[in-house]
PDB file of N, CA and C in Angstrom:
ATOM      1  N   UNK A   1     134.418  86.178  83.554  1.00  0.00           N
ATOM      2  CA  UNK A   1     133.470  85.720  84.551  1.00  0.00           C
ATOM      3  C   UNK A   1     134.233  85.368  85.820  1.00  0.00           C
ATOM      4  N   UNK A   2     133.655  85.443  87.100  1.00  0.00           N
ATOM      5  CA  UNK A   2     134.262  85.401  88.446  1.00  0.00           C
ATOM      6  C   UNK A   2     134.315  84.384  88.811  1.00  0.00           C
ATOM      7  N   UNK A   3     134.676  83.487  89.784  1.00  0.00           N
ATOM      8  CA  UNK A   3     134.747  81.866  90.367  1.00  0.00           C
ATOM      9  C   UNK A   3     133.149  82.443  90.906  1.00  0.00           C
ATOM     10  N   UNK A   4     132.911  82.998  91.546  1.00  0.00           N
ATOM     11  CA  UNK A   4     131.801  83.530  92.542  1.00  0.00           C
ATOM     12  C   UNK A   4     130.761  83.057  91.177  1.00  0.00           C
ATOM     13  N   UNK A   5     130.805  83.622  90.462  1.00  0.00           N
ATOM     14  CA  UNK A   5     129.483  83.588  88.926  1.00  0.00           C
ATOM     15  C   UNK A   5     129.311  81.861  89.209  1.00  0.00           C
ATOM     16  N   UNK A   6     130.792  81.324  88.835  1.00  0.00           N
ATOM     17  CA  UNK A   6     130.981  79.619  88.487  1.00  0.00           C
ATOM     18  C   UNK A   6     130.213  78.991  89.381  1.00  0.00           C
ATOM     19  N   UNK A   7     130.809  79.084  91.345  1.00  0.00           N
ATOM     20  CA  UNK A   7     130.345  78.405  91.850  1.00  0.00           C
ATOM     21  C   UNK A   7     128.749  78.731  92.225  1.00  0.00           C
ATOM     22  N   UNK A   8     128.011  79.450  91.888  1.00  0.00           N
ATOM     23  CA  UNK A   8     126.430  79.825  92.274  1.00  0.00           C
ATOM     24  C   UNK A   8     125.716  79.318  90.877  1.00  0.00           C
ATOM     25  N   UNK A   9     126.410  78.791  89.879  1.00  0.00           N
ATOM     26  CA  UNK A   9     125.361  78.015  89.094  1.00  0.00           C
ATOM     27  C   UNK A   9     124.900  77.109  89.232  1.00  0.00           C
ATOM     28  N   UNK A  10     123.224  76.896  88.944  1.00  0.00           N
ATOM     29  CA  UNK A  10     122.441  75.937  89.300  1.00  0.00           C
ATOM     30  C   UNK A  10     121.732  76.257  90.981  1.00  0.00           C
ATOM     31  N   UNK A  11     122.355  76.809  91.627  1.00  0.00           N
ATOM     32  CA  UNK A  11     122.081  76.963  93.193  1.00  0.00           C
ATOM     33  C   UNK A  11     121.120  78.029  92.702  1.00  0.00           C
ATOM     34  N   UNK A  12     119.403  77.738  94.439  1.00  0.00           N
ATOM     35  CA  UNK A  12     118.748  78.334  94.188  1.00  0.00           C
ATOM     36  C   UNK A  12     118.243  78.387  95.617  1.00  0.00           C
ATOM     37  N   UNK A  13     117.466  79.496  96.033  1.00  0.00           N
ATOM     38  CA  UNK A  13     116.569  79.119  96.880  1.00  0.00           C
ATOM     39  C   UNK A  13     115.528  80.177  97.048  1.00  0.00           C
ATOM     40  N   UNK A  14     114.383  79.433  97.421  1.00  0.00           N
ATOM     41  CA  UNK A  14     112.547  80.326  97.349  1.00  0.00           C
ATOM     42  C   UNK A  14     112.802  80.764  98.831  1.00  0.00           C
ATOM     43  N   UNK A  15     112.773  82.248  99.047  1.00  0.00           N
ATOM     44  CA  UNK A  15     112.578  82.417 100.789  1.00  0.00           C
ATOM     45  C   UNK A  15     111.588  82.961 101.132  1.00  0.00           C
ATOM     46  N   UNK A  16     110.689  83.322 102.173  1.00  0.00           N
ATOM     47  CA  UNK A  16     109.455  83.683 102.325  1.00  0.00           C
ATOM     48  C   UNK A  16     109.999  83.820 104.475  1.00  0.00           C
ATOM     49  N   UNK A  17     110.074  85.088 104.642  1.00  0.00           N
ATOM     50  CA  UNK A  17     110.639  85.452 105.706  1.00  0.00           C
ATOM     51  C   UNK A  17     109.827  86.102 106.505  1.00  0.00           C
ATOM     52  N   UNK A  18     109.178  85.631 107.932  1.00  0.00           N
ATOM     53  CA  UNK A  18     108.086  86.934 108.762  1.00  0.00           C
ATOM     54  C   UNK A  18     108.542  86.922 109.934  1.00  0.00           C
ATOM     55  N   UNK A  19     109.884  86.957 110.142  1.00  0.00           N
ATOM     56  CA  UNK A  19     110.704  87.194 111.540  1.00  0.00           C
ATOM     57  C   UNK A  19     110.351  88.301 112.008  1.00  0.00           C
ATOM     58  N   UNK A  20     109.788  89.395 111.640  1.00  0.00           N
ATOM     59  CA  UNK A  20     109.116  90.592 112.213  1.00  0.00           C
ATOM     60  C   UNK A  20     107.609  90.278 112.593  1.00  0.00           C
ATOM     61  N   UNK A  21     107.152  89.175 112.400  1.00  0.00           N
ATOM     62  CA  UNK A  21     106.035  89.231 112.321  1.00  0.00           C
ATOM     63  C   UNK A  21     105.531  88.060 113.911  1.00  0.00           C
ATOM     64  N   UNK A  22     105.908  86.383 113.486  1.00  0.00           N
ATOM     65  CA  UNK A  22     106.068  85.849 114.272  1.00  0.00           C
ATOM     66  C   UNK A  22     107.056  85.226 114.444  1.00  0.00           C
ATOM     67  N   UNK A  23     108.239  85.403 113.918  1.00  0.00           N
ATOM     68  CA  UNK A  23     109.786  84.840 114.057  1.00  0.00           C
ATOM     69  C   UNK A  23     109.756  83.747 113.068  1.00  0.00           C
ATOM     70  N   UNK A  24     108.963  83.291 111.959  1.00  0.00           N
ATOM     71  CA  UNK A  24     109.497  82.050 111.679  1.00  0.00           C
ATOM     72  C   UNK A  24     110.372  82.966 109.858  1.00  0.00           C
ATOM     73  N   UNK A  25     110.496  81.427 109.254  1.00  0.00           N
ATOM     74  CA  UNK A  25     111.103  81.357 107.962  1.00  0.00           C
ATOM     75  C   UNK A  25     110.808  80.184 107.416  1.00  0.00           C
ATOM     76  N   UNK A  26     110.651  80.220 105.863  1.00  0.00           N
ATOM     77  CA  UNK A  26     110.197  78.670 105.138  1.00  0.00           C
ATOM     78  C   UNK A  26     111.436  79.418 103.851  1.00  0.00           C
ATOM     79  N   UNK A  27     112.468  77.992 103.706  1.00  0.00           N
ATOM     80  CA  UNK A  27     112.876  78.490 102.470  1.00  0.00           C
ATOM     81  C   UNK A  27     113.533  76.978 101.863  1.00  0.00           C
ATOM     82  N   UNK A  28     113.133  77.364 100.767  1.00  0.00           N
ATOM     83  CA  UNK A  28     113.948  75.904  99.763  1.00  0.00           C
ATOM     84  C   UNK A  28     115.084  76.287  99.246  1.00  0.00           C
ATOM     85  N   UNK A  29     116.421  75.385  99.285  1.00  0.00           N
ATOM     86  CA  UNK A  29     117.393  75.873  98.917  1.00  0.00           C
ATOM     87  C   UNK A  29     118.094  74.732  98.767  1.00  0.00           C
ATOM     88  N   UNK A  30     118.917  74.950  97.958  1.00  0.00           N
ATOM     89  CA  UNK A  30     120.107  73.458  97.871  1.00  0.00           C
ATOM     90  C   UNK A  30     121.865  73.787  97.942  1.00  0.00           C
ATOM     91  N   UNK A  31     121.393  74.757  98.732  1.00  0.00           N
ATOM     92  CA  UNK A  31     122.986  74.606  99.008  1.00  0.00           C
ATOM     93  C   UNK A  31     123.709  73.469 100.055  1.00  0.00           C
ATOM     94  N   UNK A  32     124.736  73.110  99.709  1.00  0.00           N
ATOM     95  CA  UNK A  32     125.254  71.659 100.429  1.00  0.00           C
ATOM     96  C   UNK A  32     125.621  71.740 101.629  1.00  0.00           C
ATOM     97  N   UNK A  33     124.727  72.351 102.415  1.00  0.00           N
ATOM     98  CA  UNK A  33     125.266  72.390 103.958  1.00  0.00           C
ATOM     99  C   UNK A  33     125.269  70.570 104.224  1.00  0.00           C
ATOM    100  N   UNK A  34     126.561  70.187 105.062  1.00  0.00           N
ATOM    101  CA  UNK A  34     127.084  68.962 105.532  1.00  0.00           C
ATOM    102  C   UNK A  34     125.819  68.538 106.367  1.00  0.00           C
ATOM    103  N   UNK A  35     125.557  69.752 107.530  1.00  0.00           N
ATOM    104  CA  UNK A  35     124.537  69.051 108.195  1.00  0.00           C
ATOM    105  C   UNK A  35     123.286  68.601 108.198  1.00  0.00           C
ATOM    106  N   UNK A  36     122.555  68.910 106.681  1.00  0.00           N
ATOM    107  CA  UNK A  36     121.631  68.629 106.270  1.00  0.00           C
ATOM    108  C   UNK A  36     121.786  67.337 105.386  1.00  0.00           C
ATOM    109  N   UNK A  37     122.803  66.617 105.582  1.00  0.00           N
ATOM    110  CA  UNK A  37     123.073  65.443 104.368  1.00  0.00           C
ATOM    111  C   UNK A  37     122.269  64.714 104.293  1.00  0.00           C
ATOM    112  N   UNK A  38     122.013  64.067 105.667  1.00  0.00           N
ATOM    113  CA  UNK A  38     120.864  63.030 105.920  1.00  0.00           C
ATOM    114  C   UNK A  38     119.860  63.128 105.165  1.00  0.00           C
ATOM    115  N   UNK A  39     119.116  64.486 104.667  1.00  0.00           N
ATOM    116  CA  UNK A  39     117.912  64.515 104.274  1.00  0.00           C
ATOM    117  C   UNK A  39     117.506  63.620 102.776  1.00  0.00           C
ATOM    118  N   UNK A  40     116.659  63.100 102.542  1.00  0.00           N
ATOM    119  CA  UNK A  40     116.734  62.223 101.074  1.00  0.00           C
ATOM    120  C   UNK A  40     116.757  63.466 100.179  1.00  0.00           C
ATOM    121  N   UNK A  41     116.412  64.031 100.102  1.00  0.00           N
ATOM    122  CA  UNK A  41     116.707  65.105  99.276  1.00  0.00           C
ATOM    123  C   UNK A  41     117.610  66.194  98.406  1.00  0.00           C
ATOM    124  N   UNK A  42     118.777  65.896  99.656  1.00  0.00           N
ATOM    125  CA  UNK A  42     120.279  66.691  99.717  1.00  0.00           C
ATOM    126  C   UNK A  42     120.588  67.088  98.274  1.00  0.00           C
ATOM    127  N   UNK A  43     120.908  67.645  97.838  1.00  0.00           N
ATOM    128  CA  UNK A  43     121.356  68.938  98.988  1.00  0.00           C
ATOM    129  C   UNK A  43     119.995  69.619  98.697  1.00  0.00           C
ATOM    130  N   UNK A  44     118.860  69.738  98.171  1.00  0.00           N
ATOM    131  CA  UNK A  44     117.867  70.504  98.092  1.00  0.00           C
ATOM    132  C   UNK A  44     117.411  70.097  99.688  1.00  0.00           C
ATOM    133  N   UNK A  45     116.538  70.810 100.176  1.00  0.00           N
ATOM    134  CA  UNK A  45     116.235  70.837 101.504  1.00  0.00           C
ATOM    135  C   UNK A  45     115.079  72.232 101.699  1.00  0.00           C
ATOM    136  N   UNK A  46     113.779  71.684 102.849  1.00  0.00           N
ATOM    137  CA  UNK A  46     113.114  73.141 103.306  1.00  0.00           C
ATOM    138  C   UNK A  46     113.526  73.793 104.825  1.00  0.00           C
ATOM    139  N   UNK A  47     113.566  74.362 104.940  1.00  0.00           N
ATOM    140  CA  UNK A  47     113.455  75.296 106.035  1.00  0.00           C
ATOM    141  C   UNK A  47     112.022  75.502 106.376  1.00  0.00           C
ATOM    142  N   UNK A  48     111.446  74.590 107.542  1.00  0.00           N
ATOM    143  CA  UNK A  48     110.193  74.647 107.773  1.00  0.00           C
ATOM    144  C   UNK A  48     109.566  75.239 109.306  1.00  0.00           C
ATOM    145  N   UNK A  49     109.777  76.808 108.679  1.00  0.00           N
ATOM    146  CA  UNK A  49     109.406  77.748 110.037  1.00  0.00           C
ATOM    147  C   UNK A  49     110.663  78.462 110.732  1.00  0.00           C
ATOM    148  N   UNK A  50     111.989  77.642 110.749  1.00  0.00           N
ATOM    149  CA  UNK A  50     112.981  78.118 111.190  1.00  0.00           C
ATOM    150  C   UNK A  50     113.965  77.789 110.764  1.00  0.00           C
ATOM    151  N   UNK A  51     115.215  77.859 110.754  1.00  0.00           N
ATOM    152  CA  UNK A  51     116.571  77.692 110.257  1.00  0.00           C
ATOM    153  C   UNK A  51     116.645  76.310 110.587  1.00  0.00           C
ATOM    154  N   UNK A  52     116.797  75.976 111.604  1.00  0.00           N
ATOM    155  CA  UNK A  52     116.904  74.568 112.140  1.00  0.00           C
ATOM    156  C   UNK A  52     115.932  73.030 111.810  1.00  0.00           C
ATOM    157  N   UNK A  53     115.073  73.742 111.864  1.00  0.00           N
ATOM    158  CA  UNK A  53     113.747  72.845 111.050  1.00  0.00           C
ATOM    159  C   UNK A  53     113.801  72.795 109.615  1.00  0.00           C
ATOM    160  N   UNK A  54     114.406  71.583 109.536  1.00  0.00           N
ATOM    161  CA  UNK A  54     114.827  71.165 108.190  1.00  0.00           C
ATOM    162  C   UNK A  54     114.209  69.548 107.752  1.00  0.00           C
ATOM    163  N   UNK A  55     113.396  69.896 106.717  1.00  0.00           N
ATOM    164  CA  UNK A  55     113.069  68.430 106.136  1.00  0.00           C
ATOM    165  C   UNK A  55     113.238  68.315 104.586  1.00  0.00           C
ATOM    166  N   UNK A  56     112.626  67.355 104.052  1.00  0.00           N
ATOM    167  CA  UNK A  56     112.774  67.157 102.443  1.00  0.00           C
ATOM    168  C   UNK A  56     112.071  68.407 101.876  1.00  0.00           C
ATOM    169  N   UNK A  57     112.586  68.769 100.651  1.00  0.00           N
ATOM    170  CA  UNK A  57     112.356  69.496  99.804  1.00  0.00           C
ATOM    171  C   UNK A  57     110.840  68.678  98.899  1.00  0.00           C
ATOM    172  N   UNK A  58     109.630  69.425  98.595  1.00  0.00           N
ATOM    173  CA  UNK A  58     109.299  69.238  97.804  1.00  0.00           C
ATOM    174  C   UNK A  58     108.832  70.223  96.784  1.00  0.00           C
ATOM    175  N   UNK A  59     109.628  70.660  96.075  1.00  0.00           N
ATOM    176  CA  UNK A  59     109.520  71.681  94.856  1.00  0.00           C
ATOM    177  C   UNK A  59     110.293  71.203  93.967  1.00  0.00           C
ATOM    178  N   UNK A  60     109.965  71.062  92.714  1.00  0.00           N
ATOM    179  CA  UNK A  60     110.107  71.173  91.533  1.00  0.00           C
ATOM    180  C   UNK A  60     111.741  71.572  91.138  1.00  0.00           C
ATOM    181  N   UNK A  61     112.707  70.901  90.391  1.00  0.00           N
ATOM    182  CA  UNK A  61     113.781  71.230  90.003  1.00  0.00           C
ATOM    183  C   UNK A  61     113.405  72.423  88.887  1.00  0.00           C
ATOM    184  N   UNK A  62     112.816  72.271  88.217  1.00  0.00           N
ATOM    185  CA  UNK A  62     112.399  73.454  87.329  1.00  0.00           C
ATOM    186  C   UNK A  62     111.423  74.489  87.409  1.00  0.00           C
ATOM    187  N   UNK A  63     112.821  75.817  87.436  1.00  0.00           N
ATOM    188  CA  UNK A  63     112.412  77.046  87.703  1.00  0.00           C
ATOM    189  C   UNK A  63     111.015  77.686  87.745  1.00  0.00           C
ATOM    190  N   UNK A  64     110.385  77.581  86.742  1.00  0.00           N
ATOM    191  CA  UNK A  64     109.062  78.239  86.445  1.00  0.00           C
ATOM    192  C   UNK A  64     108.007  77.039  87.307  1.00  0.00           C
ATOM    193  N   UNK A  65     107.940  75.948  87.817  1.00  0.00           N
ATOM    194  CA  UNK A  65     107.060  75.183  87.886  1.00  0.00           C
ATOM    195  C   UNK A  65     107.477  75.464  89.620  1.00  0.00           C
ATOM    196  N   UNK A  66     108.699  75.996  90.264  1.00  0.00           N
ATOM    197  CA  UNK A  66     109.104  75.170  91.663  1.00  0.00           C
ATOM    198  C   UNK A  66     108.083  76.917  92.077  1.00  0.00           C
ATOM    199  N   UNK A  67     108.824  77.955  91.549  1.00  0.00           N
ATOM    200  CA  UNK A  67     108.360  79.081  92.127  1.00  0.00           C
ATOM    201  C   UNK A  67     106.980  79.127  92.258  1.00  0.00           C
ATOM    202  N   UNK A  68     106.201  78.625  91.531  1.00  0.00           N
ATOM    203  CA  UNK A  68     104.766  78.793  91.623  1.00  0.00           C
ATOM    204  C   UNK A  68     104.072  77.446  92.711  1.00  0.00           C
ATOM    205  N   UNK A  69     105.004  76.426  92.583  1.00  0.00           N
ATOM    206  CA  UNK A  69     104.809  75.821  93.864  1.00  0.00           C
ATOM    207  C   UNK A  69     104.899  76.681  95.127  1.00  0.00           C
ATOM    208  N   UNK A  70     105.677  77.279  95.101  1.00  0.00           N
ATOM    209  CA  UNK A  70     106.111  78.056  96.369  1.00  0.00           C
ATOM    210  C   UNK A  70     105.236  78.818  96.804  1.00  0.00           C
ATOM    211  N   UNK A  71     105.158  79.952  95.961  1.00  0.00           N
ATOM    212  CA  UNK A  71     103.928  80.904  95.870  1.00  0.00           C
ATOM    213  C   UNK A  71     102.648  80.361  96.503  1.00  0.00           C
ATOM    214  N   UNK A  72     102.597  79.362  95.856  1.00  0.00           N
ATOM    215  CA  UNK A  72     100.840  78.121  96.280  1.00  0.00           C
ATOM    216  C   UNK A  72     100.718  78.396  98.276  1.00  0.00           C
ATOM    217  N   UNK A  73     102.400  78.232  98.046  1.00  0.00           N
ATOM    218  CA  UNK A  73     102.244  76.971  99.609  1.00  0.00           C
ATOM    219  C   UNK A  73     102.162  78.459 100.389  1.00  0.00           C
ATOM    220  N   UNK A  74     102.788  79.613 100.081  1.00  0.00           N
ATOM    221  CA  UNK A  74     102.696  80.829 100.968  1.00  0.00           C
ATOM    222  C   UNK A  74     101.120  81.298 100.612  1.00  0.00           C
ATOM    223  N   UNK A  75     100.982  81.443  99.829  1.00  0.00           N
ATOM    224  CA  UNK A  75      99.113  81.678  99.733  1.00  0.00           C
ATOM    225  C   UNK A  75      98.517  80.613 100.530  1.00  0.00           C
ATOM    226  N   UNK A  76      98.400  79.656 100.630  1.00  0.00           N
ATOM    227  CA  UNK A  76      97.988  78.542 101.266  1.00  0.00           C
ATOM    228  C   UNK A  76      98.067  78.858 102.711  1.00  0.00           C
ATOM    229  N   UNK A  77      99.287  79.202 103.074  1.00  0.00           N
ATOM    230  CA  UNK A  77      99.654  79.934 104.713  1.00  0.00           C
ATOM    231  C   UNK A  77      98.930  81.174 104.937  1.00  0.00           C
ATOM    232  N   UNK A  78      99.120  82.161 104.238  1.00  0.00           N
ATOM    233  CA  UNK A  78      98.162  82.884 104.475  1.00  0.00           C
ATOM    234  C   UNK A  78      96.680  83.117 104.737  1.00  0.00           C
ATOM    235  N   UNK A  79      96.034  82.082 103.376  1.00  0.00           N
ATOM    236  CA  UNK A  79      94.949  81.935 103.619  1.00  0.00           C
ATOM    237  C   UNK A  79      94.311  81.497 105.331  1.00  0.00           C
ATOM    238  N   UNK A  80      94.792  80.198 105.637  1.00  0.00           N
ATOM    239  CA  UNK A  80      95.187  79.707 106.992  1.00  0.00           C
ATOM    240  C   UNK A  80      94.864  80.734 107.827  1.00  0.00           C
ATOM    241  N   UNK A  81      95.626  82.017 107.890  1.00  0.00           N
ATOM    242  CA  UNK A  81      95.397  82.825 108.672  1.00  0.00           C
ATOM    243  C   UNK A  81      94.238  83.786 109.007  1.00  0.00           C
ATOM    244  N   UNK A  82      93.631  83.314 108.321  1.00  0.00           N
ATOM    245  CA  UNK A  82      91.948  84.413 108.078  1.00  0.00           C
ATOM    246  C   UNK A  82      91.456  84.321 108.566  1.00  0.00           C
TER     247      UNK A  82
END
Protein backbone atom coordinates (compact mmCIF):
# COMPACT_ATOMS: atom_id res chain seq x y z
CA UNK A 1 0.00 0.00 0.00
CA UNK A 2 1.25 3.68 -0.89
CA UNK A 3 1.71 6.63 1.86
CA UNK A 4 -0.81 8.38 -0.74
CA UNK A 5 -3.55 5.19 0.14
CA UNK A 6 -2.41 5.98 4.17
CA UNK A 7 -2.70 9.60 4.14
CA UNK A 8 -6.42 9.88 2.24
CA UNK A 9 -8.01 7.61 4.86
CA UNK A 10 -11.02 8.78 6.43
CA UNK A 11 -10.82 12.12 4.15
CA UNK A 12 -13.89 12.90 2.17
CA UNK A 13 -15.66 15.36 0.32
CA UNK A 14 -19.49 15.77 -1.41
CA UNK A 15 -18.88 18.29 -4.49
CA UNK A 16 -21.69 19.59 -6.52
CA UNK A 17 -19.97 22.05 -9.16
CA UNK A 18 -22.00 24.66 -11.83
CA UNK A 19 -19.05 26.93 -12.69
CA UNK A 20 -20.29 26.56 -16.27
CA UNK A 21 -23.42 27.41 -15.37
CA UNK A 22 -23.39 30.37 -12.83
CA UNK A 23 -19.81 30.16 -11.40
CA UNK A 24 -20.59 28.90 -8.04
CA UNK A 25 -19.52 25.50 -6.00
CA UNK A 26 -20.96 23.85 -2.65
CA UNK A 27 -18.66 21.16 -1.32
CA UNK A 28 -18.12 19.39 2.11
CA UNK A 29 -14.82 18.29 2.79
CA UNK A 30 -12.44 17.87 5.70
CA UNK A 31 -9.36 18.27 4.56
CA UNK A 32 -7.15 20.38 7.12
CA UNK A 33 -6.65 23.44 5.28
CA UNK A 34 -4.90 25.90 8.18
CA UNK A 35 -7.08 28.61 6.95
CA UNK A 36 -10.23 27.22 7.66
CA UNK A 37 -9.27 26.37 11.42
CA UNK A 38 -11.43 28.85 12.94
CA UNK A 39 -14.45 27.08 11.76
CA UNK A 40 -16.18 24.97 14.83
CA UNK A 41 -16.23 22.32 12.71
CA UNK A 42 -12.52 21.86 11.47
CA UNK A 43 -11.39 20.32 9.71
CA UNK A 44 -14.84 19.28 8.15
CA UNK A 45 -16.00 22.52 6.55
CA UNK A 46 -18.70 23.72 3.46
CA UNK A 47 -17.87 25.52 0.58
CA UNK A 48 -20.92 27.67 0.26
CA UNK A 49 -21.20 28.82 -3.47
CA UNK A 50 -17.49 29.44 -3.81
CA UNK A 51 -14.08 28.37 -2.71
CA UNK A 52 -13.74 31.16 -0.36
CA UNK A 53 -17.13 31.02 1.27
CA UNK A 54 -16.54 28.80 3.90
CA UNK A 55 -18.73 27.96 6.95
CA UNK A 56 -19.58 24.96 9.32
CA UNK A 57 -20.15 21.74 7.94
CA UNK A 58 -23.44 20.24 8.50
CA UNK A 59 -23.42 16.63 7.19
CA UNK A 60 -23.29 13.64 8.82
CA UNK A 61 -19.84 11.84 9.67
CA UNK A 62 -21.38 8.72 8.30
CA UNK A 63 -21.07 7.85 4.81
CA UNK A 64 -24.45 6.59 3.73
CA UNK A 65 -26.47 9.16 5.91
CA UNK A 66 -23.98 12.51 4.92
CA UNK A 67 -24.38 11.69 1.01
CA UNK A 68 -28.02 11.66 1.05
CA UNK A 69 -27.91 14.75 3.11
CA UNK A 70 -26.14 16.22 0.34
CA UNK A 71 -28.16 15.00 -2.41
CA UNK A 72 -31.37 16.61 -0.27
CA UNK A 73 -29.64 19.99 -0.12
CA UNK A 74 -28.75 19.92 -4.14
CA UNK A 75 -32.39 18.81 -4.92
CA UNK A 76 -33.54 21.41 -2.60
CA UNK A 77 -31.36 24.01 -4.85
CA UNK A 78 -32.65 22.94 -7.71
CA UNK A 79 -36.00 22.76 -6.89
CA UNK A 80 -35.51 26.65 -5.87
CA UNK A 81 -34.87 27.15 -9.33
CA UNK A 82 -38.24 26.38 -11.00
Amino acid sequence: MSGTALEQSGRYSYHWERRAIDGSIYRHDNAPHQKWKSISTYPAHFHSGSETNVVESWISQLPEIALRQFLTFVRTQLRAEE
